[in-house]
Protein backbone atom coordinates (compact mmCIF):
# COMPACT_ATOMS: atom_id res chain seq x y z
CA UNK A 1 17.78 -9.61 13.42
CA UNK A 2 16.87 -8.44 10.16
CA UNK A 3 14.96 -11.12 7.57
CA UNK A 4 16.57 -11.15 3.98
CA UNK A 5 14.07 -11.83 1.24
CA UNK A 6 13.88 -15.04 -0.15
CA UNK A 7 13.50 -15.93 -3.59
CA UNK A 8 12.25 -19.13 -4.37
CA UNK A 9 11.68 -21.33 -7.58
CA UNK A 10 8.26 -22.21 -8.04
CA UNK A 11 5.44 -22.70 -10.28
CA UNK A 12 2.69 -20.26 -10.85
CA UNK A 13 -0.58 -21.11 -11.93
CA UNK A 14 -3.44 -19.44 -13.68
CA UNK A 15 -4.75 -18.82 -9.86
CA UNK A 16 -1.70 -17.32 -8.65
CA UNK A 17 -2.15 -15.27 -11.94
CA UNK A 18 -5.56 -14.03 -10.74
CA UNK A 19 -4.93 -13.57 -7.74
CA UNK A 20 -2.28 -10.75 -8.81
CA UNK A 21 -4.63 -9.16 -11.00
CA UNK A 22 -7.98 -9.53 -8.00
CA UNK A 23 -5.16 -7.96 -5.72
CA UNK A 24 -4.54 -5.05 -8.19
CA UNK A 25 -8.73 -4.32 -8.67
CA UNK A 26 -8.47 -3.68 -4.77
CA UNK A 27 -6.02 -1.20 -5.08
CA UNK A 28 -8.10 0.65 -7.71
CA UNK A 29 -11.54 0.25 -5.66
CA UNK A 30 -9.29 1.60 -2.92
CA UNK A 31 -7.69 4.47 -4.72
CA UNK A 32 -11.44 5.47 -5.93
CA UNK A 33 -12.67 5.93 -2.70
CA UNK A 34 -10.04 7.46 -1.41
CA UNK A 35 -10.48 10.19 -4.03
CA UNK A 36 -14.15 10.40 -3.60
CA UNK A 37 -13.61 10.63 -0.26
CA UNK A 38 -10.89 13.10 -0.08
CA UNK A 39 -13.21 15.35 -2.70
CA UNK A 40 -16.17 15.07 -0.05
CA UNK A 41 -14.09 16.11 3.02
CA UNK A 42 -12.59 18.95 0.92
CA UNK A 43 -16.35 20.35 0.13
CA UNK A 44 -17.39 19.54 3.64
CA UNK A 45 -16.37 23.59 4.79
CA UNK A 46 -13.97 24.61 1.76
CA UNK A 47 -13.26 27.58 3.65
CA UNK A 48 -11.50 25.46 5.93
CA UNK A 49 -7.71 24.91 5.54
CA UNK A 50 -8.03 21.66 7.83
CA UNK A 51 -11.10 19.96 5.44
CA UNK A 52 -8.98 21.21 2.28
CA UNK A 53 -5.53 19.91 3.63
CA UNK A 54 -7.50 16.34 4.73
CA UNK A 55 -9.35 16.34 1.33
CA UNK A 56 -5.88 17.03 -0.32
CA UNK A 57 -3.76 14.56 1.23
CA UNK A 58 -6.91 11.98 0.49
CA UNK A 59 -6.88 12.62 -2.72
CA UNK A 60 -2.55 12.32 -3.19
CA UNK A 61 -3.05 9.23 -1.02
CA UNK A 62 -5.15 7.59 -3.42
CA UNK A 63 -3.40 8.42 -6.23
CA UNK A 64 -0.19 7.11 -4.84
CA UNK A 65 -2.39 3.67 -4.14
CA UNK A 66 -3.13 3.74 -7.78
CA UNK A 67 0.40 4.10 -8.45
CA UNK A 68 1.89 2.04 -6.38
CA UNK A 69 -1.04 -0.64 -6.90
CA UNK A 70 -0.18 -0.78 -10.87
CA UNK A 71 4.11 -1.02 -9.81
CA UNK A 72 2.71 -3.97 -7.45
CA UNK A 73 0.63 -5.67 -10.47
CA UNK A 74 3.51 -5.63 -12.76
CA UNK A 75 6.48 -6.55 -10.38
CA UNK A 76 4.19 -9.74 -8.85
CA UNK A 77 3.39 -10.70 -12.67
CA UNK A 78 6.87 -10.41 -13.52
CA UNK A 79 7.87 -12.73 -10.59
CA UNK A 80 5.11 -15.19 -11.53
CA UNK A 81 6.17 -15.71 -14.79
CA UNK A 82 9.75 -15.59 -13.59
CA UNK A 83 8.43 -18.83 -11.26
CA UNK A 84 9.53 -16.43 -7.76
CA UNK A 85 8.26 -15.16 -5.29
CA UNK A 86 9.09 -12.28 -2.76
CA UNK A 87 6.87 -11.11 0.57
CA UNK A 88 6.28 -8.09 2.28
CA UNK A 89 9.02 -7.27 5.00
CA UNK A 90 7.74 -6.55 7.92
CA UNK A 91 8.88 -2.79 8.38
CA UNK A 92 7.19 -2.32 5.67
CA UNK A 93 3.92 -3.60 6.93
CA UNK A 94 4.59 -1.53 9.93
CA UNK A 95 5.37 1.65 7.98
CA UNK A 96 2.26 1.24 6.57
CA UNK A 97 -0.31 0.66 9.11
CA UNK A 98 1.54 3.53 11.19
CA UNK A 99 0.80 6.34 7.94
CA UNK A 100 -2.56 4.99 8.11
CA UNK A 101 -3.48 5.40 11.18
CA UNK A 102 -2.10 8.75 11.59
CA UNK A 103 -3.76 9.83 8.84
CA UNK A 104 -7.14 8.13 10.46
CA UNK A 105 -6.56 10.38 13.29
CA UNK A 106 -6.09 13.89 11.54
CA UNK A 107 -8.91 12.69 9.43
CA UNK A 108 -11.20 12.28 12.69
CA UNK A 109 -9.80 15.26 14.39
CA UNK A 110 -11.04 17.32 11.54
CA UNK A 111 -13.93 15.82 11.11
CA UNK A 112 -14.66 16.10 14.90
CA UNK A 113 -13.35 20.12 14.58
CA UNK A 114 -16.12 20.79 11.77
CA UNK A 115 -19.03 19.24 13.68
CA UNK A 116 -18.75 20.95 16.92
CA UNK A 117 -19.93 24.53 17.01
């Protein structure tokens, strides 16, 4: 059974408001250190094609978060001020947490592959 979004009439408030804009900050602490970290793992053996492929996809991956964290912002402040509301589906959640833990793993495998001898 697949769930259809609802949209619902409510009223937003100044917290609702800062909430959005809290949520976005996240996404750009998040995007930093995924950048910093992707530039780190990159310089870890740059002669590597593993640690420069990891540090590469870190670095697209957080600036797809940015991205996608500043489309969030404005689409939740447009529903707020619109007085609706929409939530996550749950493939979505799903698609999500799988991309990041695969990535967790290739990150670990090549961090594993640089350390042993």
């Amino acid at each position: 059974m697949r769930s259809i979004p609802r949209e619902v009439e409510t009223e937003a408030t100044v917290r609702d408001h800062l909430a959005n804009e809290r949520t976005f900050l996240a996404y750009v602490r998040t995007s930093l250190a995924m950048v910093g970290f992707g530039f780190v793992i990159a310089r870890l053996d740059p002669r590597s094609v593993l640690s420069l492929a990891a540090g590469g996809v870190m670095v697209l991956g957080g600036t797809a978060i940015a991205l996608f964290g500043g489309y969030r912002y404005v689409a939740e402040r447009r529903a707020l001020i619109e007085h609706r509301w929409r939530t996550l589906r749950p493939g979505a959640a799903v698609a999500i947490a799988v991309a990041l833990g695969t990535f967790g793993l290739f990150a670990m495998y090549a961090l594993i592959r640089l350390t042993l001898p």
